[in-house]
N, C-alpha and C. Protein backbone atom coordinates (compact mmCIF):
# COMPACT_ATOMS: atom_id res chain seq x y z
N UNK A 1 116.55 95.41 95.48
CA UNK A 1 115.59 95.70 96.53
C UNK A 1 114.25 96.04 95.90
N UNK A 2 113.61 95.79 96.23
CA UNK A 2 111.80 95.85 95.93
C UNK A 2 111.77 97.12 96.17
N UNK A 3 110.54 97.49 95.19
CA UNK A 3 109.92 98.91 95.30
C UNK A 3 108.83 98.79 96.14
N UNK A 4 107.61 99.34 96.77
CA UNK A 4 106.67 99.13 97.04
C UNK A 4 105.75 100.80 96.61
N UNK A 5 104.60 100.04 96.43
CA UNK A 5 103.78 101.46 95.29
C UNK A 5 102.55 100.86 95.97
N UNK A 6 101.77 102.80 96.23
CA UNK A 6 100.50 102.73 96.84
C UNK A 6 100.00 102.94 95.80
N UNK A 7 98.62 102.14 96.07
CA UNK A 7 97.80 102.27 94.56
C UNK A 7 96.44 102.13 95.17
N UNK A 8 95.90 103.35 94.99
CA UNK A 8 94.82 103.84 95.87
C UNK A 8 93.14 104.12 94.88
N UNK A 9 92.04 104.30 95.70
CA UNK A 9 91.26 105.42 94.65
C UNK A 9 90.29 103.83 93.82
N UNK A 10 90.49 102.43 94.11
CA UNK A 10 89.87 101.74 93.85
C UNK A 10 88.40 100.92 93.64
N UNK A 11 87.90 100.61 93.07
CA UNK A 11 86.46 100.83 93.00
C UNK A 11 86.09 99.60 94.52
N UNK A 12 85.16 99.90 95.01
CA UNK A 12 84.97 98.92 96.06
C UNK A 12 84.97 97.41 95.26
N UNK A 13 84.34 97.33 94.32
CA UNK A 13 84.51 95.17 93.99
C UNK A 13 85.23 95.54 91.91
N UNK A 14 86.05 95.09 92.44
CA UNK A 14 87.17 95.47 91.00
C UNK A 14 87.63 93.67 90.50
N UNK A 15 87.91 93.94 89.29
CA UNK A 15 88.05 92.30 88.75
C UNK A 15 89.66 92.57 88.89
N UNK A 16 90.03 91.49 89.94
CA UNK A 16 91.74 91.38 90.20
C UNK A 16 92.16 91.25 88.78
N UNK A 17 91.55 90.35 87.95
CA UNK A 17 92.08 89.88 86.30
C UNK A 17 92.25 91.51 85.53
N UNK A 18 91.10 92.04 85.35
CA UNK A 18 91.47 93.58 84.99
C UNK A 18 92.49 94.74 85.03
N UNK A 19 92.63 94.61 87.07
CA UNK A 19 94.09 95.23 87.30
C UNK A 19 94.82 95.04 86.92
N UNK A 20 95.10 93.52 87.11
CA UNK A 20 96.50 92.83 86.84
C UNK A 20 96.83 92.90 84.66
N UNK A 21 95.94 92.89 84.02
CA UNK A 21 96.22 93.46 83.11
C UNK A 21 96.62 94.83 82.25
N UNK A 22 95.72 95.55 83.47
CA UNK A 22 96.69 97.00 83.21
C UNK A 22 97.77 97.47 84.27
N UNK A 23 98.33 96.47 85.02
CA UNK A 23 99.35 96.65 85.82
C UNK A 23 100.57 95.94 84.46
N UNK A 24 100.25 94.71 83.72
CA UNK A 24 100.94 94.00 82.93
C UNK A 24 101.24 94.96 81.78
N UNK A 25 100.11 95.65 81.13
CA UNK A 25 100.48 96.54 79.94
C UNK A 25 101.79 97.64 79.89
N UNK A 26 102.15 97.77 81.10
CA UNK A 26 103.07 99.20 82.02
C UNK A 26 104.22 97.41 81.58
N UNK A 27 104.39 96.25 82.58
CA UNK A 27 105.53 95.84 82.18
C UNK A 27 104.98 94.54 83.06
N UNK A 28 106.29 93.75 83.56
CA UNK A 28 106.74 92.46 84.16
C UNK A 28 107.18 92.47 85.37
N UNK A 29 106.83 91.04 85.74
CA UNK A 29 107.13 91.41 87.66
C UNK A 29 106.64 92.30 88.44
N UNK A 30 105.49 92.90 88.26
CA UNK A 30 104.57 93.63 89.36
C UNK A 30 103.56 92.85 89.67
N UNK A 31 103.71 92.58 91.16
CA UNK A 31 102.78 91.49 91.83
C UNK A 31 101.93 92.81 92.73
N UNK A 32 100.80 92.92 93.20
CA UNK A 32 99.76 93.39 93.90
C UNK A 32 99.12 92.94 94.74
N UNK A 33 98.75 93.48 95.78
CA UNK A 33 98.03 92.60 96.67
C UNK A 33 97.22 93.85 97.51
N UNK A 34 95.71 93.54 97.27
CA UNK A 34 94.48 94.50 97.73
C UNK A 34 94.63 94.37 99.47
N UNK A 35 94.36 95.42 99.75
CA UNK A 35 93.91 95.19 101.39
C UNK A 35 92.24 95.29 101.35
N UNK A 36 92.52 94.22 102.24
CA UNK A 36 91.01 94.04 102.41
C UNK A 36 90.41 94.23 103.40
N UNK A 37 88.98 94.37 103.86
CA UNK A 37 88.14 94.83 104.90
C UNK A 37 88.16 93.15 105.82
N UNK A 38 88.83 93.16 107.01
CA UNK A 38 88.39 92.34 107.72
C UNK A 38 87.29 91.23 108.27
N UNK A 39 86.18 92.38 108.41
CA UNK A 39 84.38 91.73 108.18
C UNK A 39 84.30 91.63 107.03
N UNK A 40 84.20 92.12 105.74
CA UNK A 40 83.64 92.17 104.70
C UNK A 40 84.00 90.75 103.21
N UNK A 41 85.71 91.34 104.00
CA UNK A 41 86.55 90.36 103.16
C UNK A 41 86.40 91.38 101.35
N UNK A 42 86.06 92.45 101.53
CA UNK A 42 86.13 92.90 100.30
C UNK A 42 87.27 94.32 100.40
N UNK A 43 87.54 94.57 98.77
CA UNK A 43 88.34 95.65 99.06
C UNK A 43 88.67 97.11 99.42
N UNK A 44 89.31 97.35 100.77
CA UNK A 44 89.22 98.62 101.12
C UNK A 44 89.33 99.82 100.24
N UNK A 45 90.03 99.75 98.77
CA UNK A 45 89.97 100.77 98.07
C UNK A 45 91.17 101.26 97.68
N UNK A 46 92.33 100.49 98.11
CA UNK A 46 93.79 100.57 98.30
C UNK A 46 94.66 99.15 97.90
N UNK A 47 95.78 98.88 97.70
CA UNK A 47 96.47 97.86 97.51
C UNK A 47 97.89 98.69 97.54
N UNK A 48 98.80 97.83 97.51
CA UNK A 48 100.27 97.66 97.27
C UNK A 48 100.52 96.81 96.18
N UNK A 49 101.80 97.45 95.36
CA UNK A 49 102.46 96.67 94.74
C UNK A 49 103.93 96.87 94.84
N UNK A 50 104.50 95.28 94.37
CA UNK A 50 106.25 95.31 94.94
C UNK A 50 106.71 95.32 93.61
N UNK A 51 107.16 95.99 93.21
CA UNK A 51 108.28 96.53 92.19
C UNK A 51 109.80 95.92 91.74
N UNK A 52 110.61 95.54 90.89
CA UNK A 52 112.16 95.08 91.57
C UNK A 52 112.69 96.16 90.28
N UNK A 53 112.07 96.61 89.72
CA UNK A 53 113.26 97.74 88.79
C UNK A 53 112.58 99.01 88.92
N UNK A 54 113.66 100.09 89.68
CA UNK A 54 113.06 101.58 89.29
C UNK A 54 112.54 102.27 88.42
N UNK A 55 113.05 101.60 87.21
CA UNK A 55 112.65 102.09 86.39
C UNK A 55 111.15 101.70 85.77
N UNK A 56 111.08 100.66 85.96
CA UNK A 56 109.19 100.02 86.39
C UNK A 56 108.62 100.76 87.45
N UNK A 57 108.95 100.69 88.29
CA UNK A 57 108.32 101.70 89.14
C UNK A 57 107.79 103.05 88.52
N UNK A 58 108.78 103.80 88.18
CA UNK A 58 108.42 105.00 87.44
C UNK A 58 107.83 105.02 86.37
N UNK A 59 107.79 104.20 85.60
CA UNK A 59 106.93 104.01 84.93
C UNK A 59 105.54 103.90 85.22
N UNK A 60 105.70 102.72 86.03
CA UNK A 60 104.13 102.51 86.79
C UNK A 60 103.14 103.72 86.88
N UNK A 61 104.26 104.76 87.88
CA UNK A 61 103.69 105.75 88.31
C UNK A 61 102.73 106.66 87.46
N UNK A 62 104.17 106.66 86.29
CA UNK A 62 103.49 107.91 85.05
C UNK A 62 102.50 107.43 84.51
N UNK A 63 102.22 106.50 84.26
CA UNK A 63 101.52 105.74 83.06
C UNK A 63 99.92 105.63 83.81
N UNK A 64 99.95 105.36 85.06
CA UNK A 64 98.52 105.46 85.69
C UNK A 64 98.21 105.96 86.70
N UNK A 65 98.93 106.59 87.51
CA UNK A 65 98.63 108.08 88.54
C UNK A 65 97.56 108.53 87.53
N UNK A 66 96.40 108.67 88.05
CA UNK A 66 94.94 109.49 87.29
C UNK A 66 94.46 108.79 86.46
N UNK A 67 95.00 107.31 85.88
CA UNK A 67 94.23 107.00 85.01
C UNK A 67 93.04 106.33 85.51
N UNK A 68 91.76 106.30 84.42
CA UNK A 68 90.26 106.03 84.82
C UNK A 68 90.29 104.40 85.01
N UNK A 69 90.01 103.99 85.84
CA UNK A 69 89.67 102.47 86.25
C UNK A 69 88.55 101.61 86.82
N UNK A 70 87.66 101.29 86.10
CA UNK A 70 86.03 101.12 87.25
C UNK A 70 85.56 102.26 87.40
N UNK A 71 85.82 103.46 87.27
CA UNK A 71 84.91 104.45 86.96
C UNK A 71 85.76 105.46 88.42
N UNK A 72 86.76 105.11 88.42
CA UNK A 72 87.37 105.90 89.74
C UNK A 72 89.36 106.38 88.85
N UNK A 73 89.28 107.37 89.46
CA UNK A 73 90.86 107.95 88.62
C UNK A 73 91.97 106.84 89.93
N UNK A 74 92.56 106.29 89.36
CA UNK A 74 93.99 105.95 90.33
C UNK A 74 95.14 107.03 90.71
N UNK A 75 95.61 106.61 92.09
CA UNK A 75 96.47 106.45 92.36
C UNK A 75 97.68 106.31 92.87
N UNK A 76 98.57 106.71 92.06
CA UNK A 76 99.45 105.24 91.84
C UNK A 76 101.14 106.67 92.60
N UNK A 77 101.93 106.28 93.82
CA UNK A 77 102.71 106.76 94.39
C UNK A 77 103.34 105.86 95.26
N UNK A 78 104.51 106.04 95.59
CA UNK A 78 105.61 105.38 96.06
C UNK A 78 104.91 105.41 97.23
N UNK A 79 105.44 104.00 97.77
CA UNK A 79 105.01 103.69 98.90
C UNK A 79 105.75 104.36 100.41
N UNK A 80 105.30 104.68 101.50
CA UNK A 80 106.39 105.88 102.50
C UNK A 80 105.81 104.78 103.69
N UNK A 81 107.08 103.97 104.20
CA UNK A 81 107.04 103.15 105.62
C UNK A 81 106.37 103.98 106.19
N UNK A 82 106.14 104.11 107.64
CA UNK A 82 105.34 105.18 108.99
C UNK A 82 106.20 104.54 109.08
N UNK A 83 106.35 105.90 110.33
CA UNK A 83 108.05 106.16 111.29
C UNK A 83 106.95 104.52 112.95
N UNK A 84 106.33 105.13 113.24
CA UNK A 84 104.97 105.06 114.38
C UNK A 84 104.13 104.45 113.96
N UNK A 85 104.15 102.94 113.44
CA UNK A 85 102.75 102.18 113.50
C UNK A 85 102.61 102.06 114.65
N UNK A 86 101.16 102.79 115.12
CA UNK A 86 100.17 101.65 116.00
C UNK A 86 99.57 100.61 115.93
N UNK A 87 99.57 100.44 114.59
CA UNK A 87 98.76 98.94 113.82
C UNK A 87 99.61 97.76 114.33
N UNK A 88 101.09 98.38 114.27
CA UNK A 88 101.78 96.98 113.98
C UNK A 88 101.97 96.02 115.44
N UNK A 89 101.51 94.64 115.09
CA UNK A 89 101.32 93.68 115.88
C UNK A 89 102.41 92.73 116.36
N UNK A 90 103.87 93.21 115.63
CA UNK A 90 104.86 92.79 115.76
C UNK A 90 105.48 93.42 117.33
N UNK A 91 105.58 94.69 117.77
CA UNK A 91 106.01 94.74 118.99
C UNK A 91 107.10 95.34 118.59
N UNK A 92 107.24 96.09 117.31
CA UNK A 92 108.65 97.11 117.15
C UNK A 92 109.13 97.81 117.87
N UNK A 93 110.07 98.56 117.64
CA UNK A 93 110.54 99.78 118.35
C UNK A 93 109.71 101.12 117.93
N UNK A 94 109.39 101.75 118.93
CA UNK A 94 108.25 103.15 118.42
C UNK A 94 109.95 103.96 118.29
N UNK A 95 109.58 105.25 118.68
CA UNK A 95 110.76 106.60 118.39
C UNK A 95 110.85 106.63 119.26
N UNK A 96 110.94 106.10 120.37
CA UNK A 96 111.77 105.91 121.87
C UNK A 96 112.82 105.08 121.68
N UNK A 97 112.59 104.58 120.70
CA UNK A 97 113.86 103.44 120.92
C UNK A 97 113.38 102.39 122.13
N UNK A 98 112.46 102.42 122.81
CA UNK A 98 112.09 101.25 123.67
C UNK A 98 110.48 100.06 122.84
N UNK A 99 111.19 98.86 123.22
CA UNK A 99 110.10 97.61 122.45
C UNK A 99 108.61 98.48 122.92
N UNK A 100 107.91 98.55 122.07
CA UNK A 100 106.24 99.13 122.38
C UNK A 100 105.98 97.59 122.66
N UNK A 101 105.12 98.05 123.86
CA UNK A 101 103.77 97.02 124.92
C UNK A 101 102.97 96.55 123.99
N UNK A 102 102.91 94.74 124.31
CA UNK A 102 101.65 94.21 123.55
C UNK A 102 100.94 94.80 124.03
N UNK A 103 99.60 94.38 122.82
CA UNK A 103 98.13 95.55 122.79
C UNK A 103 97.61 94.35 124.23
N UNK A 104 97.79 93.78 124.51
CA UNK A 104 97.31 92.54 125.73
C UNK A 104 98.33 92.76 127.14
N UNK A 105 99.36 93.61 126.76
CA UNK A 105 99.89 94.27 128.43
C UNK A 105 99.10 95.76 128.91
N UNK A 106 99.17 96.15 127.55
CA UNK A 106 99.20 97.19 127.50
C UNK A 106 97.57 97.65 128.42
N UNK A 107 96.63 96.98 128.16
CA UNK A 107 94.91 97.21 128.38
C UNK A 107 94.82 96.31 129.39
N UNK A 108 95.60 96.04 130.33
CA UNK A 108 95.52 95.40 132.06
C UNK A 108 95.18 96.35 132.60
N UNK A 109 94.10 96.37 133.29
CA UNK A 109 93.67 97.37 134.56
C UNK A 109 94.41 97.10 135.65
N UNK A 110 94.76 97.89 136.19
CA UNK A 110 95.89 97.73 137.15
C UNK A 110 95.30 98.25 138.59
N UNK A 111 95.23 98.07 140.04
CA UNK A 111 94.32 98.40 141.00
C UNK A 111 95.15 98.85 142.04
N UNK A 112 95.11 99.73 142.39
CA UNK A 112 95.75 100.38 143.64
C UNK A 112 94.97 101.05 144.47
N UNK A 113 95.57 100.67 145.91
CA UNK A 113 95.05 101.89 147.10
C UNK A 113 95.94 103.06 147.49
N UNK A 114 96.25 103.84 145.94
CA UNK A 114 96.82 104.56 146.45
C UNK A 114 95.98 105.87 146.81
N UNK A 115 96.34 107.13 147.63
CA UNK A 115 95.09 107.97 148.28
C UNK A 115 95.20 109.14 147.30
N UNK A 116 96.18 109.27 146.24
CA UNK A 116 95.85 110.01 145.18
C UNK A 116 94.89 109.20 143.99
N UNK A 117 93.65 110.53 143.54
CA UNK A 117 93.06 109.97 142.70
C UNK A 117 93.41 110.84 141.65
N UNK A 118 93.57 110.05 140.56
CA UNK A 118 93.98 111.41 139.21
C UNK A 118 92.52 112.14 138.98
N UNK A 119 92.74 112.85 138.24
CA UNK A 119 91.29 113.88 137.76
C UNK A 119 90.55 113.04 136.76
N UNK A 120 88.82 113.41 136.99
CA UNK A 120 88.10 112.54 136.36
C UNK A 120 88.24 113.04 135.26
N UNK A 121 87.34 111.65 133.99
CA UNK A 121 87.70 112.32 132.80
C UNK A 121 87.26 113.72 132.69
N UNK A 122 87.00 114.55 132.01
CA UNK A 122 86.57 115.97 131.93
C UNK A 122 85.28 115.95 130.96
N UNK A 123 84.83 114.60 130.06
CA UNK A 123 84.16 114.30 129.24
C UNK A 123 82.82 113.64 130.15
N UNK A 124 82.94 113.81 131.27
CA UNK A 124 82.13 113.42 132.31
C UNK A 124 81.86 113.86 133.53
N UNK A 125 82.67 114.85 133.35
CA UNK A 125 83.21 115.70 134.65
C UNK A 125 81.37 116.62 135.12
N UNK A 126 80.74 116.71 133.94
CA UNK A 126 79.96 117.53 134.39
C UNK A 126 78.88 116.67 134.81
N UNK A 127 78.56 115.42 134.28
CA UNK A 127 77.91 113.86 135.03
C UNK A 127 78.07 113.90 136.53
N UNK A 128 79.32 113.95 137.08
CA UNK A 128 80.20 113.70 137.89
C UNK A 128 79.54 114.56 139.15
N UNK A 129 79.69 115.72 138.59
CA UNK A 129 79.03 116.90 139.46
C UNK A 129 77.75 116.74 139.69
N UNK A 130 77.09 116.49 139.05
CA UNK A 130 75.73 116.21 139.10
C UNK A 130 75.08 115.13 140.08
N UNK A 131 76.23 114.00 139.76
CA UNK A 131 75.51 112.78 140.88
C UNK A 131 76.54 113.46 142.09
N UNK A 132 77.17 113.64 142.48
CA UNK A 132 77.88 114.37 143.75
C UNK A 132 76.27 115.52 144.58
N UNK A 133 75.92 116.45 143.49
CA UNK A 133 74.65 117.06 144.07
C UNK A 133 73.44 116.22 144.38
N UNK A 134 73.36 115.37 143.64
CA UNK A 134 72.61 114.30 144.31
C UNK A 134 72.67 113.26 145.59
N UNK A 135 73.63 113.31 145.49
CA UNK A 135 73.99 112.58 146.85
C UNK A 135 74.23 113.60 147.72
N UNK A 136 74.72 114.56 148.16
CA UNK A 136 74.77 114.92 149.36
C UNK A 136 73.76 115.71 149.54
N UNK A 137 72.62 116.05 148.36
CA UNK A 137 71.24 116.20 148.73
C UNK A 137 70.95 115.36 150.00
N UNK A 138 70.48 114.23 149.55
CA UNK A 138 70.48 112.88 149.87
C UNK A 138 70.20 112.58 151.44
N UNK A 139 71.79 113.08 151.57
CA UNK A 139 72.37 112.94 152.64
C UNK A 139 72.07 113.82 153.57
N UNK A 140 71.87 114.96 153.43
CA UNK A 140 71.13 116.48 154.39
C UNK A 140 69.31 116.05 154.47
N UNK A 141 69.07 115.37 153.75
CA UNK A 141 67.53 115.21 153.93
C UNK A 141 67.24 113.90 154.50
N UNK A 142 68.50 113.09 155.07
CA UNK A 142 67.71 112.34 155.76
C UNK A 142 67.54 112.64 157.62
């Protein structure tokens, strides 16, 4: 089974050839892969790497957790799944145990006449009040 290792603390534009040589000096079979900024297409400052012997792994760890790279300390810690992605676009199971709503069901405005209104936001609530005094000003002065 694959390891997976966060490897963090990265300089924003880093030479992949560089990493990958001091990922190689530690050992064999550690592949990496940067996450990258969407707009930018450059690197967020973070990557993963997949591991297949523990004992590479731990190694990994010791050998460059803090070490200096591009002018930034790494690092370098076992990778920990989230219980609760919201990111994920797959449609998993959250900790309900029920399939989570595509992000495209989920943001349907939905329209009812029903005669309960929930409470306004409270982040506007004092807006709210304000045009209410305005209007039934309004309304007594005509």
């Amino acid at each position: 089974m694959s390891i997976r290792l966060y490897i963090g603390n990265l300089p924003q534009s880093f030479d992949d050839q560089e990493l990958d040589a001091l990922l190689k000096s530690v050992g064999e079979g550690i592949r990496f892969k940067p996450v990258l900024d969407r707009e930018t297409g450059s690197c967020r400052g973070f990557g993963f790497a997949n591991v297949d012997d523990p004992k590479l792994a731990d190694a990994l760890i010791e050998q460059l957790n803090g070490k200096e790279f591009g002018g930034n300390s790494l690092r370098v810690e076992r990778s920990e799944r989230r219980e609760n992605n919201s990111g994920n676009r797959r449609g998993g199971a959250g900790n309900s145990g029920q399939p989570q709503a595509s992000r495209r069901a989920a943001n349907k405005v939905v329209h009812s006449d029903a005669p309960e209104e929930p409470a306004p936001d409270p982040r506007w609530a004092g807006e709210l009040s304000k045009l209410k005094d305005l209007l039934s000003n309004q309304k007594t002065a005509v």
